[in-house]
Protein backbone atom coordinates (compact mmCIF):
# COMPACT_ATOMS: atom_id res chain seq x y z
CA UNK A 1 116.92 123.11 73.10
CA UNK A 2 113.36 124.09 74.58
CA UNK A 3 111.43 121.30 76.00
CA UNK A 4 108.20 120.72 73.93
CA UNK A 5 105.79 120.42 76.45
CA UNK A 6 104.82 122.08 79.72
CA UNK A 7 103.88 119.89 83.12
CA UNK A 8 100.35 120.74 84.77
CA UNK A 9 99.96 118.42 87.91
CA UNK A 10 100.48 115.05 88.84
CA UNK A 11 98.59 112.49 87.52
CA UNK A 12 98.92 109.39 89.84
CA UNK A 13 101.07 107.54 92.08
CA UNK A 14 101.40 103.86 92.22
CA UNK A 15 102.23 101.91 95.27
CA UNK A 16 102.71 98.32 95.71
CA UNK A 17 100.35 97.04 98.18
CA UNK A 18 100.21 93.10 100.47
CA UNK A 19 96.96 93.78 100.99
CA UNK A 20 94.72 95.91 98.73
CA UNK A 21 91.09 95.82 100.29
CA UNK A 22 92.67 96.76 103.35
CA UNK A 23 94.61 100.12 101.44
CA UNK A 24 91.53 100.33 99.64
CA UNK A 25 89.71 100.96 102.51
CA UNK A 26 92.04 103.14 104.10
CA UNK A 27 92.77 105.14 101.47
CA UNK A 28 88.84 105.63 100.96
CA UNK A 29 87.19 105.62 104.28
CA UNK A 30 89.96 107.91 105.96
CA UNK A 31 91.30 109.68 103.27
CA UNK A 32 88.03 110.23 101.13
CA UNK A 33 89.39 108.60 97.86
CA UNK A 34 86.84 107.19 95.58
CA UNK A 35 86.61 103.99 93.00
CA UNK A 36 87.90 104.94 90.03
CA UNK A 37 89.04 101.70 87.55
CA UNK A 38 89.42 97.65 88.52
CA UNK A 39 91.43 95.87 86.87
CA UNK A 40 91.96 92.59 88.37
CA UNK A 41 93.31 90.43 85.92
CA UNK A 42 96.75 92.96 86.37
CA UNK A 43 96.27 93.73 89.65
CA UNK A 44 95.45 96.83 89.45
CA UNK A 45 92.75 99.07 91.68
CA UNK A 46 92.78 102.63 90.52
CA UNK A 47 91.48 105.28 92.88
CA UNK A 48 90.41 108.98 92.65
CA UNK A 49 91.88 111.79 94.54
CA UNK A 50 90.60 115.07 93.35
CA UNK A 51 92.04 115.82 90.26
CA UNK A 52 94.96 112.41 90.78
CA UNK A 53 94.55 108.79 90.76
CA UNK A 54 96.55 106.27 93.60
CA UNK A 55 96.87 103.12 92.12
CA UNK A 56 97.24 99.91 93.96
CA UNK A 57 99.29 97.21 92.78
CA UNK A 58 98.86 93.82 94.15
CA UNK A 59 102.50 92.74 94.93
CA UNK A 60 100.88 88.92 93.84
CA UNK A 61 98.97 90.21 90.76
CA UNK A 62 100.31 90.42 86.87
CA UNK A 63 102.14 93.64 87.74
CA UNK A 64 103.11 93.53 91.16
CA UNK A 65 104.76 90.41 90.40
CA UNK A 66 107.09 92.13 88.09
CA UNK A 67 108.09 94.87 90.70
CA UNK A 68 110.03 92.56 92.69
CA UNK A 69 109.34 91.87 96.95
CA UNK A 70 106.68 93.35 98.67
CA UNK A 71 107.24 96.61 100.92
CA UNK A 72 108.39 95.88 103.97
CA UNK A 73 109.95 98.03 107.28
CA UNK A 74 112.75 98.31 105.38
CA UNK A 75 111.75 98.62 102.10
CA UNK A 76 109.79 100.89 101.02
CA UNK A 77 108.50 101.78 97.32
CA UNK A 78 108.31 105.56 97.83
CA UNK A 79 109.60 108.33 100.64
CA UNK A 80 105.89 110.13 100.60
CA UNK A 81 102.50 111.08 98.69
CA UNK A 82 101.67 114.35 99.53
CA UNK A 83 98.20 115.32 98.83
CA UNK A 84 96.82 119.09 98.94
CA UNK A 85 93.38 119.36 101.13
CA UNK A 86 91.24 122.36 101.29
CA UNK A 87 89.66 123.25 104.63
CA UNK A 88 93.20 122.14 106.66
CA UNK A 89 92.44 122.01 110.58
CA UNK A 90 94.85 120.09 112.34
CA UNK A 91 93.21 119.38 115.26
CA UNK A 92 89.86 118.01 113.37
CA UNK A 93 92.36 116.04 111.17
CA UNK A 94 94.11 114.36 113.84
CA UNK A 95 90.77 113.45 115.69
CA UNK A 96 89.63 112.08 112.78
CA UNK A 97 92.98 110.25 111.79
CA UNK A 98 93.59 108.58 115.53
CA UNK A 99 89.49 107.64 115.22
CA UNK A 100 90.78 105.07 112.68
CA UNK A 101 93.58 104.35 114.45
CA UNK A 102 96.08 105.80 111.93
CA UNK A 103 99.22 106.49 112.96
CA UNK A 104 100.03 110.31 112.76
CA UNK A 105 103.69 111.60 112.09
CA UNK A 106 105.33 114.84 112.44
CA UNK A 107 103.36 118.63 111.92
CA UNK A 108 104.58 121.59 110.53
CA UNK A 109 105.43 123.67 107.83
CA UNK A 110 106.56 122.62 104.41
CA UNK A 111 106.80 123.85 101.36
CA UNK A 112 105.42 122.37 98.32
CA UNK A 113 104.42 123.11 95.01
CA UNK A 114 102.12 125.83 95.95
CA UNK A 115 104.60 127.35 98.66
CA UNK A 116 105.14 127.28 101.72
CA UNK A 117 102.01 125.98 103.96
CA UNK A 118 101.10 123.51 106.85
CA UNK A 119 100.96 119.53 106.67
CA UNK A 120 101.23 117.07 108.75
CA UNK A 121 102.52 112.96 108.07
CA UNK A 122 100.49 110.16 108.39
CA UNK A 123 101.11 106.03 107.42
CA UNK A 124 98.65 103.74 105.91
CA UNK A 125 98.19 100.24 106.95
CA UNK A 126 101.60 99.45 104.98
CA UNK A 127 103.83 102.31 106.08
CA UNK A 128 104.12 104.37 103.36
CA UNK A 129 104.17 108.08 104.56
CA UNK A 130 101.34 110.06 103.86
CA UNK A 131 101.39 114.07 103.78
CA UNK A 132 97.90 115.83 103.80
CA UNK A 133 99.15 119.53 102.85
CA UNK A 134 96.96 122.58 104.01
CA UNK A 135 96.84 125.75 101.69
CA UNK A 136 100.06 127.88 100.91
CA UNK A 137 100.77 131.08 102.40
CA UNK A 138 100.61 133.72 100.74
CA UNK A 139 103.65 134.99 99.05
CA UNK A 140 105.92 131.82 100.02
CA UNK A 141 106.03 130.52 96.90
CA UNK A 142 109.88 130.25 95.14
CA UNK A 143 109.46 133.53 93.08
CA UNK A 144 106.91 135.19 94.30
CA UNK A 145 108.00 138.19 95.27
């Protein structure tokens, strides 16, 4: 049986947060993310990255309440957000990352759903990893041949 519909991108992540204003303004100020939605009264701060959305749940709001305890050091709600940037140098993007005083993770290559390209890890103020993803080079995608 065919599957009756075809998957484009992805259209948000959600991640649990302690403290929201202070992952809002991380995930803005450092990471260029704008304002998308509020919705308070659930808990619920909806921000725009490119073509995506990160929300952020308040773990005390309406529906952070429902997802159990908060993320911790050892327990986290996801492995990693990886989020494609054009115009990937990683020497700019670390200077700009340990100007906030982000902590930065490991570099390299990785694929991902463009192919293979470089990324690096970073963590926001509640430890969830973070992987900015540089362009693909060419030809390294699965199939491309």
């Amino acid at each position: 049986m065919s599957i009756p519909f075809r998957l484009r991108q992805l259209d948000h992540v959600v991640l649990r947060a302690r403290d929201v204003a202070r992952m809002r303004r991380f995930y803005c100020d450092v990471l260029g993310c704008t304002n998308e939605l509020d919705q308070p009264d659930l808990g619920l701060y909806q921000l725009r990255a490119g073509s995506s959305l990160i929300d952020l749940v308040d773990v005390d709001g309406k529906l952070g309440r429902q997802g159990g305890a908060a993320p911790g050091a050892d327990a986290h709600n996801v492995d990693h957000v990886c989020l494609s940037v054009d115009g990937y140098d990683e020497a700019a993007i670390i200077a700009h990352l340990d100007s906030h005083g982000v902590r930065v993770g490991e570099t390299g290559l990785r694929y991902g759903a463009e192919g293979q390209g470089p990324s690096l890890y970073l963590f926001d103020p509640e430890g969830n990893r973070i992987e900015l993803k540089g362009p693909p080079i060419p030809g390294s995608r699965a199939g491309d041949t």
